[in-house]
C-alpha atoms as a PDB file:
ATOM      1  CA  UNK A   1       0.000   0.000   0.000  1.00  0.00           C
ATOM      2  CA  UNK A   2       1.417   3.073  -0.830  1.00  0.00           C
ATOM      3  CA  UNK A   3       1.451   5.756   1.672  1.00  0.00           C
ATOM      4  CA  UNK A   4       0.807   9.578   0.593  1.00  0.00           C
ATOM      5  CA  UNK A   5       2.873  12.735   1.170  1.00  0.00           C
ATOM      6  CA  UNK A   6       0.725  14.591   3.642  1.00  0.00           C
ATOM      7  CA  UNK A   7       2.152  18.457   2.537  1.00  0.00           C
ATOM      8  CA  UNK A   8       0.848  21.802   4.388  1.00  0.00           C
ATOM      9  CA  UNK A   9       2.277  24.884   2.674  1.00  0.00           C
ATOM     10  CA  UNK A  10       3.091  26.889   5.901  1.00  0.00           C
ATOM     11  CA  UNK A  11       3.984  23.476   8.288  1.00  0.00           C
ATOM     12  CA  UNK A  12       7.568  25.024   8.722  1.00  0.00           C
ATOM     13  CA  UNK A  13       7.088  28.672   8.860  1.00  0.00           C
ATOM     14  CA  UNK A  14       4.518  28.208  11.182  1.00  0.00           C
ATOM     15  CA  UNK A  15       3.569  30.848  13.319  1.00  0.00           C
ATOM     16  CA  UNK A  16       4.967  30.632  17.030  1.00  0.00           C
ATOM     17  CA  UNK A  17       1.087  30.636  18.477  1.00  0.00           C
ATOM     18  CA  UNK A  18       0.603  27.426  16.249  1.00  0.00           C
ATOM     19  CA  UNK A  19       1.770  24.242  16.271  1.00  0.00           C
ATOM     20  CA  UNK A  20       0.985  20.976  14.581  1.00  0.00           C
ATOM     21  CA  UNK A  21       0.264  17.835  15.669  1.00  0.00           C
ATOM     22  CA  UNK A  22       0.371  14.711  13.695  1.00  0.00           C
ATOM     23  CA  UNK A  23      -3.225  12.309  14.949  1.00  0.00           C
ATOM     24  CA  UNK A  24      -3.623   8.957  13.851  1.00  0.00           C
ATOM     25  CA  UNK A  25      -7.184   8.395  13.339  1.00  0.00           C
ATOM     26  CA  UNK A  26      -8.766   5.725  15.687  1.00  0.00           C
ATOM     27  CA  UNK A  27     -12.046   3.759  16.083  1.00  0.00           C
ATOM     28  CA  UNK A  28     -14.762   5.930  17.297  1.00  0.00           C
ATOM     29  CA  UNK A  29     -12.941   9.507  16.581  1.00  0.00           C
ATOM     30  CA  UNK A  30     -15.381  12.127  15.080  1.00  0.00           C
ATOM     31  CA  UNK A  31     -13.425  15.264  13.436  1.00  0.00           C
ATOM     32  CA  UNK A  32     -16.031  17.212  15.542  1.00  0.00           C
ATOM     33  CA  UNK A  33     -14.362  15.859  18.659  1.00  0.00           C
ATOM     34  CA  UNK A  34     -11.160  16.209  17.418  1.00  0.00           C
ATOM     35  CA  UNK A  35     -10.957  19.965  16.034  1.00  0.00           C
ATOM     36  CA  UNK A  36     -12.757  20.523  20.082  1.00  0.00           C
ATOM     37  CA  UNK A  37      -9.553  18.530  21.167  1.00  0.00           C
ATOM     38  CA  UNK A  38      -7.108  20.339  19.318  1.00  0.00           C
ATOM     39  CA  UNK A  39      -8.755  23.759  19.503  1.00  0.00           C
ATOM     40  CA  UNK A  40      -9.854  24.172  15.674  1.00  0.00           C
ATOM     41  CA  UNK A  41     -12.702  24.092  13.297  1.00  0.00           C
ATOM     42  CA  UNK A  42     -13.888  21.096  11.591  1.00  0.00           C
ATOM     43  CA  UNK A  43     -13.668  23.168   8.341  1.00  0.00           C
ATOM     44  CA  UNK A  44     -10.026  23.611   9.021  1.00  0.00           C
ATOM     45  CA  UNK A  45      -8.967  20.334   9.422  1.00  0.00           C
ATOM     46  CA  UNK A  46     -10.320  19.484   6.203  1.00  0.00           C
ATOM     47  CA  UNK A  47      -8.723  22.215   4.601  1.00  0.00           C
ATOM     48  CA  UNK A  48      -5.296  20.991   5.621  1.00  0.00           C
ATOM     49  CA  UNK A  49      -5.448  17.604   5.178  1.00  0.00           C
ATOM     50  CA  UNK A  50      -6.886  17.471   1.356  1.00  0.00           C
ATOM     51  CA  UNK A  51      -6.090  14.238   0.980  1.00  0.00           C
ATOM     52  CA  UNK A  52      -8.704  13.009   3.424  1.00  0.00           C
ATOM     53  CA  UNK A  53     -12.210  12.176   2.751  1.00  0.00           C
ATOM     54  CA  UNK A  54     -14.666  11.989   5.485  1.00  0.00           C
ATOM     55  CA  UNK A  55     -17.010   9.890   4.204  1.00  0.00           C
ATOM     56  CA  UNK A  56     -14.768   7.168   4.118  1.00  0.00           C
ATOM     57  CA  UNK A  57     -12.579   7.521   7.614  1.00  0.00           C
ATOM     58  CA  UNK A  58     -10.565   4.669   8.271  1.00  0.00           C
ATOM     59  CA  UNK A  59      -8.446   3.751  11.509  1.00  0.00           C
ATOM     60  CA  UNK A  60      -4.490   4.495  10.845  1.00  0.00           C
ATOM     61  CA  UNK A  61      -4.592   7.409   8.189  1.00  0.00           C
ATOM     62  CA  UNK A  62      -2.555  10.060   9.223  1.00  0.00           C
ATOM     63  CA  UNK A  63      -4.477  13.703  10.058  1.00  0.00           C
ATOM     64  CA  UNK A  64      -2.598  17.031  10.601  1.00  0.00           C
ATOM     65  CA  UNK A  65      -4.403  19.463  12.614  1.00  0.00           C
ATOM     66  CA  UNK A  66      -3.060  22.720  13.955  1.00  0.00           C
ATOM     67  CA  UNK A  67      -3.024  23.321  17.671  1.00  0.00           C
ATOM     68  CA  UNK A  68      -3.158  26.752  19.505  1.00  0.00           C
ATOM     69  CA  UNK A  69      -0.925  26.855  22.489  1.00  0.00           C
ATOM     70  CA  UNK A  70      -2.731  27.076  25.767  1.00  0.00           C
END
């Protein structure tokens, strides 16, 4: 199975109130609960993970999703 280059355009110029964390997806996990987790908008973790549908959410794919420092 060939894995895919997950690529955000601004993961190392990131600014220093964000940071990213890499999630792999588990069984029950809801990108509602995780953008509530993480401090972000479900509409933004789909913008920066393209790659990922969620219709078809699968345990082990990879998610990026930016993180606000508390």
């Amino acid at each position: 199975m060939k894995r895919h280059r997950y690529r955000v355009r601004n993961f190392n110029s990131a600014t220093h109130k964000e940071r990213w964390v890499v999630h792999p997806l588990r069984k029950g996990d809801t990108l509602y609960h995780l953008a509530e987790l993480y401090g972000t908008s479900v509409l933004q973790v789909l913008h920066d993970n393209p790659r990922f549908d969620p219709r078809y959410p699968t345990p082990g794919q990879i998610l990026l999703l930016r993180r606000e420092k508390e």
